[in-house]
Every structure is written in C-alpha cells, then in structure tokens.
PDB file of N, CA and C in Angstrom:
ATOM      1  N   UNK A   1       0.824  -1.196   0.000  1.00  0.00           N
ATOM      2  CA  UNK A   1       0.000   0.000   0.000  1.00  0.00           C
ATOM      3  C   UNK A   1       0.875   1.270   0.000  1.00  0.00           C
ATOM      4  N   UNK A   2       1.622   1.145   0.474  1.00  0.00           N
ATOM      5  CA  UNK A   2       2.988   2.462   0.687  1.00  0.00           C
ATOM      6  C   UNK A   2       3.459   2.604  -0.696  1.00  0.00           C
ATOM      7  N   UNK A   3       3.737   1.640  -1.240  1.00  0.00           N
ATOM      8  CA  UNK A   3       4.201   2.153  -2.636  1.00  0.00           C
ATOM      9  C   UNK A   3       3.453   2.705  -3.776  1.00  0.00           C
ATOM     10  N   UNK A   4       1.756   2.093  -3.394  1.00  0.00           N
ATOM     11  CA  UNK A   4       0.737   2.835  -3.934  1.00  0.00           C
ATOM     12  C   UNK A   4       0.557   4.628  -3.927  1.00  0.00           C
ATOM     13  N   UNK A   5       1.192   4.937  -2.474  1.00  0.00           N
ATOM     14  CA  UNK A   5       0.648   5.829  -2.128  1.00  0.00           C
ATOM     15  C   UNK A   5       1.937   6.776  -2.244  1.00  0.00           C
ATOM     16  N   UNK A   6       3.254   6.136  -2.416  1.00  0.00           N
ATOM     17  CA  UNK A   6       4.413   7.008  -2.660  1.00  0.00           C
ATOM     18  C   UNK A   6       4.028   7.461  -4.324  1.00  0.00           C
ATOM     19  N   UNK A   7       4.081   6.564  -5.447  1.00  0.00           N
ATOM     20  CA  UNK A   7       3.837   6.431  -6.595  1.00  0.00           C
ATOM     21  C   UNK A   7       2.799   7.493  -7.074  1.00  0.00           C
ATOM     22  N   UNK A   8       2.275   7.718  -6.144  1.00  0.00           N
ATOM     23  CA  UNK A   8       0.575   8.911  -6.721  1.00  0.00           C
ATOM     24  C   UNK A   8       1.533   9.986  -5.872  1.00  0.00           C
ATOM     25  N   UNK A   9       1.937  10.451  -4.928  1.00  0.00           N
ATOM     26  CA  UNK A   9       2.246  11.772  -4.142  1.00  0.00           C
ATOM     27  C   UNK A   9       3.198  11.826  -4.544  1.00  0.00           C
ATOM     28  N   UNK A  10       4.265  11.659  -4.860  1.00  0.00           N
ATOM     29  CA  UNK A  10       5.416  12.517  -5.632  1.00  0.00           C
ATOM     30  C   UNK A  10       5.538  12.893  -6.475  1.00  0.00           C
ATOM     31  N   UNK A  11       4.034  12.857  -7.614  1.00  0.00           N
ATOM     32  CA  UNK A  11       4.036  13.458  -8.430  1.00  0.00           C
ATOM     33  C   UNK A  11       3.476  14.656  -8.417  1.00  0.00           C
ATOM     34  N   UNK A  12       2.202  14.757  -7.085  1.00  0.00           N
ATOM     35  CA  UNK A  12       1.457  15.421  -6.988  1.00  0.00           C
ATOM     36  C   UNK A  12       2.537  16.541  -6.265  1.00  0.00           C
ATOM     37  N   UNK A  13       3.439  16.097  -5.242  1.00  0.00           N
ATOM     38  CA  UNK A  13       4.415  17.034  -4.165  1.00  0.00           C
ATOM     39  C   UNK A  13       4.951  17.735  -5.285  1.00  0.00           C
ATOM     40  N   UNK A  14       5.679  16.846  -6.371  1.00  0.00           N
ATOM     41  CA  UNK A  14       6.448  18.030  -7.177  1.00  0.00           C
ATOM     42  C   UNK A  14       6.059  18.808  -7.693  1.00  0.00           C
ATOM     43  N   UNK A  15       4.780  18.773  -8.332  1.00  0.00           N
ATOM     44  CA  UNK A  15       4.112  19.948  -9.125  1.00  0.00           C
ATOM     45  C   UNK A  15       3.787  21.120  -8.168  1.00  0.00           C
ATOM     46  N   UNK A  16       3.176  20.886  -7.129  1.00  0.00           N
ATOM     47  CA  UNK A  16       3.188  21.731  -5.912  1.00  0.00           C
ATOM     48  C   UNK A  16       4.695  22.633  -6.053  1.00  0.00           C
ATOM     49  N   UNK A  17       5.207  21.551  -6.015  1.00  0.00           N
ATOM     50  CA  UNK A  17       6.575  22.139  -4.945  1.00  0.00           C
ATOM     51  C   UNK A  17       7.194  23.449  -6.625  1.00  0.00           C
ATOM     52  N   UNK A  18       7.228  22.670  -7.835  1.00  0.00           N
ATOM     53  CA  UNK A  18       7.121  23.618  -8.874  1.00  0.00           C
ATOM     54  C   UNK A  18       6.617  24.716  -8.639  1.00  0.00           C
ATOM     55  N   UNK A  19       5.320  24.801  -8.433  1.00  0.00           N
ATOM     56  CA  UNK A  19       4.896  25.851  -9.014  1.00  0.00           C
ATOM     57  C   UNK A  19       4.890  26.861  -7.623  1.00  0.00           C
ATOM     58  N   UNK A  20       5.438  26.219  -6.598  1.00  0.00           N
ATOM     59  CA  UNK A  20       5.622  27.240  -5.295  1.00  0.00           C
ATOM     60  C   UNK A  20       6.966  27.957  -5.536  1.00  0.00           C
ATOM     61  N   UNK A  21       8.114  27.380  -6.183  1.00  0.00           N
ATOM     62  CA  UNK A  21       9.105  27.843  -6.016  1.00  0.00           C
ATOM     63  C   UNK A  21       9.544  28.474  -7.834  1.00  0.00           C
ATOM     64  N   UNK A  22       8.326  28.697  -8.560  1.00  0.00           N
ATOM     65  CA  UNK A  22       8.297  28.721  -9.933  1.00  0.00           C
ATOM     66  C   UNK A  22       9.231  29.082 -11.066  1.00  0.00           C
ATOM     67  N   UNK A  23       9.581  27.013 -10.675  1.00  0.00           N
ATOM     68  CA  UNK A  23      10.716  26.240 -11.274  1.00  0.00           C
ATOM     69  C   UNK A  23      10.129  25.471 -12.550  1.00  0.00           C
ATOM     70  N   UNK A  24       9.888  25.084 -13.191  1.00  0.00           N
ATOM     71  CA  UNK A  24       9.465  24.218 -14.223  1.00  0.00           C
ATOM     72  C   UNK A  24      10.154  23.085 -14.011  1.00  0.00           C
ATOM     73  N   UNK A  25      11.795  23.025 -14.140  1.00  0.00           N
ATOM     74  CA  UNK A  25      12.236  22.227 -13.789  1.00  0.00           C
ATOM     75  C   UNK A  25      12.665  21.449 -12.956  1.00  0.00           C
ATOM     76  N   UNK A  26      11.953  21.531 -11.266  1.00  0.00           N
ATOM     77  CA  UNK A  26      11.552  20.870 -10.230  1.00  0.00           C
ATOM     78  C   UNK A  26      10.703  19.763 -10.674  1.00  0.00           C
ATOM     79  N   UNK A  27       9.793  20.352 -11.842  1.00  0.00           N
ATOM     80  CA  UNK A  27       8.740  18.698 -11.850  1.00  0.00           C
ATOM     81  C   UNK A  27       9.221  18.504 -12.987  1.00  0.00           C
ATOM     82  N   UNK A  28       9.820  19.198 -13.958  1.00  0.00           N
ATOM     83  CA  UNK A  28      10.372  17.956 -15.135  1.00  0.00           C
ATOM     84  C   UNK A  28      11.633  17.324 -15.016  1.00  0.00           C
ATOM     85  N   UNK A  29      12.586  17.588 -14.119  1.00  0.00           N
ATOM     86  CA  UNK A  29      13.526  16.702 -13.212  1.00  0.00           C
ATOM     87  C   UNK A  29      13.440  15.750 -12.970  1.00  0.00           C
ATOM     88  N   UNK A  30      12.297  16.387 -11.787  1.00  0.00           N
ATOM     89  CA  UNK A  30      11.949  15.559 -10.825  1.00  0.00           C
ATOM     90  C   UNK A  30      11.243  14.275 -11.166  1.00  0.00           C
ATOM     91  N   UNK A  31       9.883  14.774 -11.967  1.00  0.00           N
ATOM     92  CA  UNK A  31       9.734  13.518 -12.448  1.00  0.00           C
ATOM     93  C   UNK A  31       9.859  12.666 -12.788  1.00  0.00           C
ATOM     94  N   UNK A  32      11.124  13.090 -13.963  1.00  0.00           N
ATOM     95  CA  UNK A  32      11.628  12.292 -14.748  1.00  0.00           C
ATOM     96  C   UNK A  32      12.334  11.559 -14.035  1.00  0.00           C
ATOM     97  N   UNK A  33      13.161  11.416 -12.613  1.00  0.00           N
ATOM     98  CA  UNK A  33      13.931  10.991 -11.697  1.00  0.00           C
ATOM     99  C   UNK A  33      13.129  10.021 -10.879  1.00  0.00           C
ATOM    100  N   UNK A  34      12.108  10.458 -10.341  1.00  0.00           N
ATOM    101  CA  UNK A  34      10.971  10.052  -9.368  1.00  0.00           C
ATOM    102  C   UNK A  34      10.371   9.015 -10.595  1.00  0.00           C
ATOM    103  N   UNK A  35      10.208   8.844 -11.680  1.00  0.00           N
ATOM    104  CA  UNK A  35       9.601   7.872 -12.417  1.00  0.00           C
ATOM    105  C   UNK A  35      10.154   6.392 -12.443  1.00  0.00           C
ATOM    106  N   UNK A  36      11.774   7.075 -13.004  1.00  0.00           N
ATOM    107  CA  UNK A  36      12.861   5.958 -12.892  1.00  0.00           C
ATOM    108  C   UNK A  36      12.939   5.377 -11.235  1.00  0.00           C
ATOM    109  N   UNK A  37      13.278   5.687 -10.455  1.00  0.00           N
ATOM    110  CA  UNK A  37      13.298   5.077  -9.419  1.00  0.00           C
ATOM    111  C   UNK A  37      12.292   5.050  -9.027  1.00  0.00           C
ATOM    112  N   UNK A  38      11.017   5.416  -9.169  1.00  0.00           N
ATOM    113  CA  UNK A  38       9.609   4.468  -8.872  1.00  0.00           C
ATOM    114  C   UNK A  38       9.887   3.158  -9.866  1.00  0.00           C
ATOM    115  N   UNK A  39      10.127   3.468 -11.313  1.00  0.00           N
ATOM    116  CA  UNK A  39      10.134   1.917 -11.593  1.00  0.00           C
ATOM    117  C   UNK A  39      11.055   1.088 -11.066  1.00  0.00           C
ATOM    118  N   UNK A  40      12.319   1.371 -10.737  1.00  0.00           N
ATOM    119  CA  UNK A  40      13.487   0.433  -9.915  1.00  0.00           C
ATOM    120  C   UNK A  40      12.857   0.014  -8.431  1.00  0.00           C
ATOM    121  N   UNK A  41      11.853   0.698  -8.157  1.00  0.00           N
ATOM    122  CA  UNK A  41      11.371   0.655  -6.348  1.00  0.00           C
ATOM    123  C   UNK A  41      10.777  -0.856  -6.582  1.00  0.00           C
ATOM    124  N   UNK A  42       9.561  -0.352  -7.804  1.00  0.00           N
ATOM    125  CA  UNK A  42       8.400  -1.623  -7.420  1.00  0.00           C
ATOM    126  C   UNK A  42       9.090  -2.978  -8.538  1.00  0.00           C
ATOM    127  N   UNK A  43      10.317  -2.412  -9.602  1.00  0.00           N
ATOM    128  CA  UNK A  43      10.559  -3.826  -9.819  1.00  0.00           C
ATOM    129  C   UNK A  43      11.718  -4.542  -8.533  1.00  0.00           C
ATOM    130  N   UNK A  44      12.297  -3.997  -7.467  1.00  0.00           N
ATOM    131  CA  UNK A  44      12.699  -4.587  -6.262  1.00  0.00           C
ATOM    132  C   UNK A  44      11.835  -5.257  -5.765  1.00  0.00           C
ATOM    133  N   UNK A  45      10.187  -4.949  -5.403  1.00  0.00           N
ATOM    134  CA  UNK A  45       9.406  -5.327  -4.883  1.00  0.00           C
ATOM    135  C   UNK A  45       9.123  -6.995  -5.058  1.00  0.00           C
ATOM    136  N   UNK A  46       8.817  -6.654  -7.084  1.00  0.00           N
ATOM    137  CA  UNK A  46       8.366  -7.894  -7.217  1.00  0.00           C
ATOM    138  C   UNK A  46       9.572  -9.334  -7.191  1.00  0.00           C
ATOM    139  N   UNK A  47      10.843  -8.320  -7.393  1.00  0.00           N
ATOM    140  CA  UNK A  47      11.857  -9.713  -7.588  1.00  0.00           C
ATOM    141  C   UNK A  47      12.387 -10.104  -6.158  1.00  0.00           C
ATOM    142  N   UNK A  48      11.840  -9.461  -4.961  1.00  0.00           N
ATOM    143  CA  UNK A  48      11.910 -10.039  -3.724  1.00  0.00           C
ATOM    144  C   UNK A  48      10.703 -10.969  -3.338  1.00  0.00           C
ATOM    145  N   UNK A  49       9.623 -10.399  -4.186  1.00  0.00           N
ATOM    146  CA  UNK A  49       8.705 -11.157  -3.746  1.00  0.00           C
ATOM    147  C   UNK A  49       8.403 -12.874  -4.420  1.00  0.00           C
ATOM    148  N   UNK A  50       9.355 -12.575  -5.712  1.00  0.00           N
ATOM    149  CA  UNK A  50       8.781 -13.835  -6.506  1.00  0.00           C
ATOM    150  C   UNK A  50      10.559 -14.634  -5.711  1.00  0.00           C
ATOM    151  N   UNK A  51      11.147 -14.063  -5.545  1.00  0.00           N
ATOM    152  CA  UNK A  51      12.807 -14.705  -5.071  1.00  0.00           C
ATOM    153  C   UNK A  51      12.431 -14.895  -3.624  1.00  0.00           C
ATOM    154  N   UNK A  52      11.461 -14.983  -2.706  1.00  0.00           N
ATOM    155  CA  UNK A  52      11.404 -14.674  -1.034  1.00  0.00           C
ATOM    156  C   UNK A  52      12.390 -15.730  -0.597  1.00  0.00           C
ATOM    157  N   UNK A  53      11.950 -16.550  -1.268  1.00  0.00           N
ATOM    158  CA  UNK A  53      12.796 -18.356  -0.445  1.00  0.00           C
ATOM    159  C   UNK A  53      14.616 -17.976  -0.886  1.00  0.00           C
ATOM    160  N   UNK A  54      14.635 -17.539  -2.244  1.00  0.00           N
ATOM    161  CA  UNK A  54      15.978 -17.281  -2.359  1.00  0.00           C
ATOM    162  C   UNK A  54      16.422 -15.772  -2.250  1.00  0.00           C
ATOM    163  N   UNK A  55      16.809 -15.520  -1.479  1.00  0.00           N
ATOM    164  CA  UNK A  55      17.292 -13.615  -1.139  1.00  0.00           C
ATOM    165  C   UNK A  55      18.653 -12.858  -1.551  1.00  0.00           C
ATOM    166  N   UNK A  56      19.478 -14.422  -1.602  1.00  0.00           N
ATOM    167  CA  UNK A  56      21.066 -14.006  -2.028  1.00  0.00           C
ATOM    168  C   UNK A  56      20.735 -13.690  -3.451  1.00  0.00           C
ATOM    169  N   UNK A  57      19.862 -15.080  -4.436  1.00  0.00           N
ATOM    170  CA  UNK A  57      19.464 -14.153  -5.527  1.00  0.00           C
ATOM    171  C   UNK A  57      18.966 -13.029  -5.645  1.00  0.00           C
ATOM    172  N   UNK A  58      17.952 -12.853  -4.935  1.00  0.00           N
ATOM    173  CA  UNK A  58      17.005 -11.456  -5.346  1.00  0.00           C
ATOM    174  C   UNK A  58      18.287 -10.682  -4.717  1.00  0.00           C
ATOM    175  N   UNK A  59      19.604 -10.226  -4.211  1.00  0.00           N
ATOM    176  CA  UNK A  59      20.070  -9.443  -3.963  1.00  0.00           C
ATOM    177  C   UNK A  59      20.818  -8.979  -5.136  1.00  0.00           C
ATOM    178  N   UNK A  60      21.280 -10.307  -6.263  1.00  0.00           N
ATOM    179  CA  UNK A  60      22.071 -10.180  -7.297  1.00  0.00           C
ATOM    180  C   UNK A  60      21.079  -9.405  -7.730  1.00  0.00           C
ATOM    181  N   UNK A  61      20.281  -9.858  -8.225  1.00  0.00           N
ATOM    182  CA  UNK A  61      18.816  -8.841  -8.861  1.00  0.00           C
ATOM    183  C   UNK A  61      19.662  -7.201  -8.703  1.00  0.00           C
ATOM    184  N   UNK A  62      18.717  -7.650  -7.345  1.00  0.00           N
ATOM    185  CA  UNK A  62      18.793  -5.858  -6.990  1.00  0.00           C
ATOM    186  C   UNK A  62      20.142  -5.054  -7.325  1.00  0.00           C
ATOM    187  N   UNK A  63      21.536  -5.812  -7.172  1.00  0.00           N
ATOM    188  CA  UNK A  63      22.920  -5.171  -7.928  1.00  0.00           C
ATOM    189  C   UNK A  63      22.372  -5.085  -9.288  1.00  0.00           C
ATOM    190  N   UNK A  64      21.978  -5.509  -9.893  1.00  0.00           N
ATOM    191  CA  UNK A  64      21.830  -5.590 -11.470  1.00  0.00           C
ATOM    192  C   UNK A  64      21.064  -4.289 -11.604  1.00  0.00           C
ATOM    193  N   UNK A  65      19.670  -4.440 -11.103  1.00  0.00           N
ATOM    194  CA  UNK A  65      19.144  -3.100 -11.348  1.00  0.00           C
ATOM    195  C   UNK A  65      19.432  -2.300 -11.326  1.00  0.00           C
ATOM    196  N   UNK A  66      20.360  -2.229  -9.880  1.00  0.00           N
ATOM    197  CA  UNK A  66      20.900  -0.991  -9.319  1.00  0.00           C
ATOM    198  C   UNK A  66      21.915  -0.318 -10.706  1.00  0.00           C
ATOM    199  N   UNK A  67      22.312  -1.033 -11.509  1.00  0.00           N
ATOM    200  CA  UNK A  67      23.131  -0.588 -12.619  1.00  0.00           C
ATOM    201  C   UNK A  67      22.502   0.334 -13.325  1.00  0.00           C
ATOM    202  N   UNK A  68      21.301  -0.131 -14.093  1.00  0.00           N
ATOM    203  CA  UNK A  68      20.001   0.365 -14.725  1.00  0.00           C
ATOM    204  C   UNK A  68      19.398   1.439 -14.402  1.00  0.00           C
ATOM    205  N   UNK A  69      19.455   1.518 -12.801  1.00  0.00           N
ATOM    206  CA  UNK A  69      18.926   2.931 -12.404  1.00  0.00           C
ATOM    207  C   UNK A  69      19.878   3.728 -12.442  1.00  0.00           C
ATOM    208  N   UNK A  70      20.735   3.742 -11.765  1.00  0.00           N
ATOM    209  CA  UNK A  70      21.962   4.585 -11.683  1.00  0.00           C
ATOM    210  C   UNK A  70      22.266   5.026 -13.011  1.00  0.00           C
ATOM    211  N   UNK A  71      22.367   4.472 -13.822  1.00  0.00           N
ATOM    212  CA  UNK A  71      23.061   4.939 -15.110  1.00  0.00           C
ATOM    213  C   UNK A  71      21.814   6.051 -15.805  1.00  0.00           C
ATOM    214  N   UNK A  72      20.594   5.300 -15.685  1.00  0.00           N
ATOM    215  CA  UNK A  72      19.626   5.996 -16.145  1.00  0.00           C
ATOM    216  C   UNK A  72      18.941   7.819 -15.744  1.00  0.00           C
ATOM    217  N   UNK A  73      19.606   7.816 -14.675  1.00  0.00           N
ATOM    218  CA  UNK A  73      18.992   8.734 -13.428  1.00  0.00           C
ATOM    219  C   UNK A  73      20.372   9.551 -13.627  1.00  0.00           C
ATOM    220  N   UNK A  74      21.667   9.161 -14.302  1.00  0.00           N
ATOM    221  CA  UNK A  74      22.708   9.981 -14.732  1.00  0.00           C
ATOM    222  C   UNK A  74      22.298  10.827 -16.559  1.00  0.00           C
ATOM    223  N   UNK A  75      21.974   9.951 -16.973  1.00  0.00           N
ATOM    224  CA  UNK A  75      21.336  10.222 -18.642  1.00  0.00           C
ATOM    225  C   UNK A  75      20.283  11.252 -18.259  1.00  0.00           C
ATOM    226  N   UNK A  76      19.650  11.098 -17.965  1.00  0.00           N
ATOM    227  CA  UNK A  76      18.225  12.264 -17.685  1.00  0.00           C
ATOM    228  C   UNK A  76      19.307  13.504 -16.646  1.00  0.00           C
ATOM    229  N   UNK A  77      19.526  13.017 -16.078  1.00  0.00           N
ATOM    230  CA  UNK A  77      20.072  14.283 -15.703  1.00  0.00           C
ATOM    231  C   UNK A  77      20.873  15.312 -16.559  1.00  0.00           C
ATOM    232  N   UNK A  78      22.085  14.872 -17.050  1.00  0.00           N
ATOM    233  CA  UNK A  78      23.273  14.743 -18.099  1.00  0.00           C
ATOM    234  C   UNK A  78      21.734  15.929 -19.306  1.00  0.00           C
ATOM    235  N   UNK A  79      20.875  15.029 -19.525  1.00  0.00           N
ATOM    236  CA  UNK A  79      19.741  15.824 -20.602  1.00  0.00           C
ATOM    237  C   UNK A  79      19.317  16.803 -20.470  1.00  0.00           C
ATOM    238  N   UNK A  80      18.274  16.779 -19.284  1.00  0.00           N
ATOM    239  CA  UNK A  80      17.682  18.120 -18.271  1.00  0.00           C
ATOM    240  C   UNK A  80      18.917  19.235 -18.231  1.00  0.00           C
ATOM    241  N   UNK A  81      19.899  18.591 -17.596  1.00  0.00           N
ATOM    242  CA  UNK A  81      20.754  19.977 -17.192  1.00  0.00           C
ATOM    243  C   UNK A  81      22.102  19.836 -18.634  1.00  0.00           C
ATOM    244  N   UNK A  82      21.792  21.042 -19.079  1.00  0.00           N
ATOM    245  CA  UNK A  82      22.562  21.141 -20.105  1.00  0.00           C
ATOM    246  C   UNK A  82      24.622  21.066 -19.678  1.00  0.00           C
ATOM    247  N   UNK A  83      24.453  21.822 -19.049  1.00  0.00           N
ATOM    248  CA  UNK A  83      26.082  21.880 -18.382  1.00  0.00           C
ATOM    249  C   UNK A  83      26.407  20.630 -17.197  1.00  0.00           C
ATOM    250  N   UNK A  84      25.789  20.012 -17.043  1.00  0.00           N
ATOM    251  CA  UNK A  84      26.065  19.070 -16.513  1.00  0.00           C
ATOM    252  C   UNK A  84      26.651  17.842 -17.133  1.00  0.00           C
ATOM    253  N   UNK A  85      27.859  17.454 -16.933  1.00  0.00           N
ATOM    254  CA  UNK A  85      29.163  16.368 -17.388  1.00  0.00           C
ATOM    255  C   UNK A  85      29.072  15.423 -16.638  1.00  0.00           C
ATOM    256  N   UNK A  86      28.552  14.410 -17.237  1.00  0.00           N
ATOM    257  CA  UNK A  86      28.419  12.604 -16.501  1.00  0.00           C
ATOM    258  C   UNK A  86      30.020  12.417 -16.376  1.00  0.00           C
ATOM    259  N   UNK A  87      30.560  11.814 -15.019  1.00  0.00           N
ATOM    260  CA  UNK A  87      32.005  11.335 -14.702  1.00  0.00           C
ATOM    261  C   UNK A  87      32.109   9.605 -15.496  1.00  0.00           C
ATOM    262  N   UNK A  88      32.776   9.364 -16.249  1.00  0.00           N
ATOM    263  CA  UNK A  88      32.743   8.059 -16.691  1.00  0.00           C
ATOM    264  C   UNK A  88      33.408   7.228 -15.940  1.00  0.00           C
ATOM    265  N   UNK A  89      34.329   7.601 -15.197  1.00  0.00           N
ATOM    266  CA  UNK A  89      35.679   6.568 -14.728  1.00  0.00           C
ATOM    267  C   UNK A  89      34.436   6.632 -13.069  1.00  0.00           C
ATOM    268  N   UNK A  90      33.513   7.421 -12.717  1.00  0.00           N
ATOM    269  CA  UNK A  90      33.074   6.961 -11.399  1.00  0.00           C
ATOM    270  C   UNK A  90      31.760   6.091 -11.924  1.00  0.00           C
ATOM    271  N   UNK A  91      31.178   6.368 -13.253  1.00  0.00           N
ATOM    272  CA  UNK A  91      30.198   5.116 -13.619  1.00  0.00           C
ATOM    273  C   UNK A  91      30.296   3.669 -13.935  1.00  0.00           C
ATOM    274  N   UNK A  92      31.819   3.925 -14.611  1.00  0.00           N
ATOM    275  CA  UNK A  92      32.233   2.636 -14.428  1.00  0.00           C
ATOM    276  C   UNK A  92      32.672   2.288 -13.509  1.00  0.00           C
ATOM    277  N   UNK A  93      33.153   2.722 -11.867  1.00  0.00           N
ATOM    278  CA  UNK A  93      33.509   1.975 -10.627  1.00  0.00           C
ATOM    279  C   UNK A  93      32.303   1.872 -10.500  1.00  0.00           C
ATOM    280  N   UNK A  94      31.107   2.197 -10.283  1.00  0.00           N
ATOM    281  CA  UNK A  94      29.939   2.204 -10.178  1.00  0.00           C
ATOM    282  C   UNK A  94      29.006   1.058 -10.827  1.00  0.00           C
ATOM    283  N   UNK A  95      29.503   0.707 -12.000  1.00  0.00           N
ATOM    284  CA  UNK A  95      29.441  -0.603 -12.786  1.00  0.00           C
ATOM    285  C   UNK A  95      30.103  -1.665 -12.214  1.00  0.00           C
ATOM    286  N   UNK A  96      31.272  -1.726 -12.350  1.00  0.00           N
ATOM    287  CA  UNK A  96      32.184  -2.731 -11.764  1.00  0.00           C
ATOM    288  C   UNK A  96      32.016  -3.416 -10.259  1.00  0.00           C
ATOM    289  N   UNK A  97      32.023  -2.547  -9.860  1.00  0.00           N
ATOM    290  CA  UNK A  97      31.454  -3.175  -8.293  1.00  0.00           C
ATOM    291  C   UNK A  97      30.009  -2.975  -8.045  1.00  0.00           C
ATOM    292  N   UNK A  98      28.865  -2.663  -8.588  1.00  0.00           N
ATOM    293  CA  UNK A  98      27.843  -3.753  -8.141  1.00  0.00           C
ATOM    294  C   UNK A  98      27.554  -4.591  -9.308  1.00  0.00           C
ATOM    295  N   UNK A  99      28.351  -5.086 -10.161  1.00  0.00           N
ATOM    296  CA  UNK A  99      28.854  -6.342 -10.775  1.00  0.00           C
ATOM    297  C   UNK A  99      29.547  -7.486 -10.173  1.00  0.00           C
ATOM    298  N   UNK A 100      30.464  -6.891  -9.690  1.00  0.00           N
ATOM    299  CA  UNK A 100      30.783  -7.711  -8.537  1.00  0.00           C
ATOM    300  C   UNK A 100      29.976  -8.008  -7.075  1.00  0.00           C
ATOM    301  N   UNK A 101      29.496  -7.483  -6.756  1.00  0.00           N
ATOM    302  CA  UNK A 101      28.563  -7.997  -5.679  1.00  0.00           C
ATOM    303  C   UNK A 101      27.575  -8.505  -6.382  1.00  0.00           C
ATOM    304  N   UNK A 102      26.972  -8.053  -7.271  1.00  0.00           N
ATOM    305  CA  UNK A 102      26.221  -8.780  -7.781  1.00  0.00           C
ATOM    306  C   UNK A 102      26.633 -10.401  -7.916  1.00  0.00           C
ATOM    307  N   UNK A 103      27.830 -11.052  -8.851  1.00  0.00           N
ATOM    308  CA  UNK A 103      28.243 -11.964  -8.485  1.00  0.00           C
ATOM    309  C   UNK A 103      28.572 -12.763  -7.658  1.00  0.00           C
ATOM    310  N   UNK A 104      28.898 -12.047  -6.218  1.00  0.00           N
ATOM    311  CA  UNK A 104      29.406 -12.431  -5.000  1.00  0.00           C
ATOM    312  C   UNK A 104      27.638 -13.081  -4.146  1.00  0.00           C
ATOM    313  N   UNK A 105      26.754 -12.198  -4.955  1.00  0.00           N
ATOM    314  CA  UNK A 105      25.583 -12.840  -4.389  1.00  0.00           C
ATOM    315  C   UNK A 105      25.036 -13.758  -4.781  1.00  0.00           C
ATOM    316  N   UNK A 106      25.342 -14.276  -6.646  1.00  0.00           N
ATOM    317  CA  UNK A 106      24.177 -15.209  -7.227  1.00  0.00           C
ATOM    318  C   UNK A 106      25.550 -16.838  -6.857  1.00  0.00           C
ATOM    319  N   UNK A 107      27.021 -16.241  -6.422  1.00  0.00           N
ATOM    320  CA  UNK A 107      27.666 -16.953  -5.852  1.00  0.00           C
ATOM    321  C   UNK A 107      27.036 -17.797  -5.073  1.00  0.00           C
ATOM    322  N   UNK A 108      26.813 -17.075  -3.667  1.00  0.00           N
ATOM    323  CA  UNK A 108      26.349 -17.457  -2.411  1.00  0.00           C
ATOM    324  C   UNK A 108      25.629 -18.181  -2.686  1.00  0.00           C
ATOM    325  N   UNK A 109      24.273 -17.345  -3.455  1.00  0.00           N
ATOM    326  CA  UNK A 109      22.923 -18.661  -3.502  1.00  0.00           C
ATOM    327  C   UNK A 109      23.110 -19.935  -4.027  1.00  0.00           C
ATOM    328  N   UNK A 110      24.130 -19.652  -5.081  1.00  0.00           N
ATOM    329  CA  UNK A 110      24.329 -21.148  -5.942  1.00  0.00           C
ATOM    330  C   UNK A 110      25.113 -22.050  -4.771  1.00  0.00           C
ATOM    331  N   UNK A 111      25.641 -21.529  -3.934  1.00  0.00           N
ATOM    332  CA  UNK A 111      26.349 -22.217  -2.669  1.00  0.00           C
ATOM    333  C   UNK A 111      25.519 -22.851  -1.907  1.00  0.00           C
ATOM    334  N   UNK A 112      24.457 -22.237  -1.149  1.00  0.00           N
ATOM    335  CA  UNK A 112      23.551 -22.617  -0.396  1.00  0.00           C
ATOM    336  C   UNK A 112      22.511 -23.271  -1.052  1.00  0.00           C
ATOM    337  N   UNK A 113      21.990 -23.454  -1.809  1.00  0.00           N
ATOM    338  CA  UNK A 113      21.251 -23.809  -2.763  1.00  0.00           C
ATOM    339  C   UNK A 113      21.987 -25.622  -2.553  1.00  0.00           C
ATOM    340  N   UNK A 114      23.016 -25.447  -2.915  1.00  0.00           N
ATOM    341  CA  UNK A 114      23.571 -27.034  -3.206  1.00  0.00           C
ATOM    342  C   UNK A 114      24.395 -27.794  -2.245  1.00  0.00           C
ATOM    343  N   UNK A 115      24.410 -26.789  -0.748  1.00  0.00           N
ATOM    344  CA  UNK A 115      24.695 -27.262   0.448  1.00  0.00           C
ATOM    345  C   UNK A 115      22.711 -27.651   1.309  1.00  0.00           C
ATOM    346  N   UNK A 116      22.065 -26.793   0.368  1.00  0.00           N
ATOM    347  CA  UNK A 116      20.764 -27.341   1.053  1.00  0.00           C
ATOM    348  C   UNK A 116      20.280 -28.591   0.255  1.00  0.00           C
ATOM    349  N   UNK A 117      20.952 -29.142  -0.827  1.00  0.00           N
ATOM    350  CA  UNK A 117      19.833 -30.374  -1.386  1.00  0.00           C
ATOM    351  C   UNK A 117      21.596 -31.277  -1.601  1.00  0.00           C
TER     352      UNK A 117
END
C-alpha cells in the first residue's frame, strides 16, 4: 500500500513544490527521476517477492538493477541539465562493483542452494 501511495504523491508534491518555487524544472527533473526510481522501487518489490525463499538471488537482482537505475537517473540528468558532465571513470567503478557484488551474491545462492539439497 505504501508504494501505492508514494507512486501517486510525488508526483502530486512536485508539481506543488514547482509551481511554489516557480521552477518548471523541479517537476520535469523531478519527475523524470521520481519515475525511474519508482520503476526500480516496485521492480525490487516484485523480484523479492517472486525470489522470497531465495534472497542471495534477489540481492544479485537488486545489484543488477541498481546498474540500470543509476546509469539511467545519470542520462536524464546529463539531458535536463545542459552543463552538466556525466564522470565516466566513477560510472564505471559504479558498474564494476555492483557487478561484482552482484556476483558475489548469485555466488552465495548457488552455494547454499547445493549445500541445502
């Protein structure tokens, strides 16, 4: 229900919050930001929920996504703000290591997984 209710009010807060501080680009930012990580929120949701029994997986998951958002939530920004310069050498540490944890997790499960049967 919380994510129902985050998903409807942050769209509604930003336009508010726009047109109080009369920014345009508070809600076309924002949105555009608040969209992407609403979709990264509720696809966490479901790949914990369909992974519950396995969690080390659903954690690889969640490194994986975490790639997807991050990178994405740099692009829209990088767009929106014209003078704004994406760092490559910190997107790719940013890549690289939750690649690696990511691995370090679908590790684990494949570990436990075949210490449990």
């Amino acid at each position: 229900m919380t994510l129902y209710v985050l998903s409807v009010t942050i769209f509604i807060y930003l336009f508010v919050l726009g047109q109080i501080l009369n920014l345009p680009m508070v809600y076309t930012l924002g949105s555009a930001v608040s969209g992407v990580s609403l979709a990264g929120i509720w696809c966490m949701y479901f790949l914990f929920y369909k992974l519950k029994h396995r969690l080390w997986s659903a954690f690889g998951g969640l490194f994986l996504l975490a790639i997807a958002v991050s990178l994405t939530i740099n692009h829209l920004t990088s767009y929106f703000l014209k003078d704004y310069t994406s760092d490559m050498i910190s997107d790719a540490v940013n890549v690289i290591s939750l690649v690696i944890l990511s691995m370090i997790c679908f590790a684990v499960d494949r570990y436990v997984a075949k210490k449990r049967y």
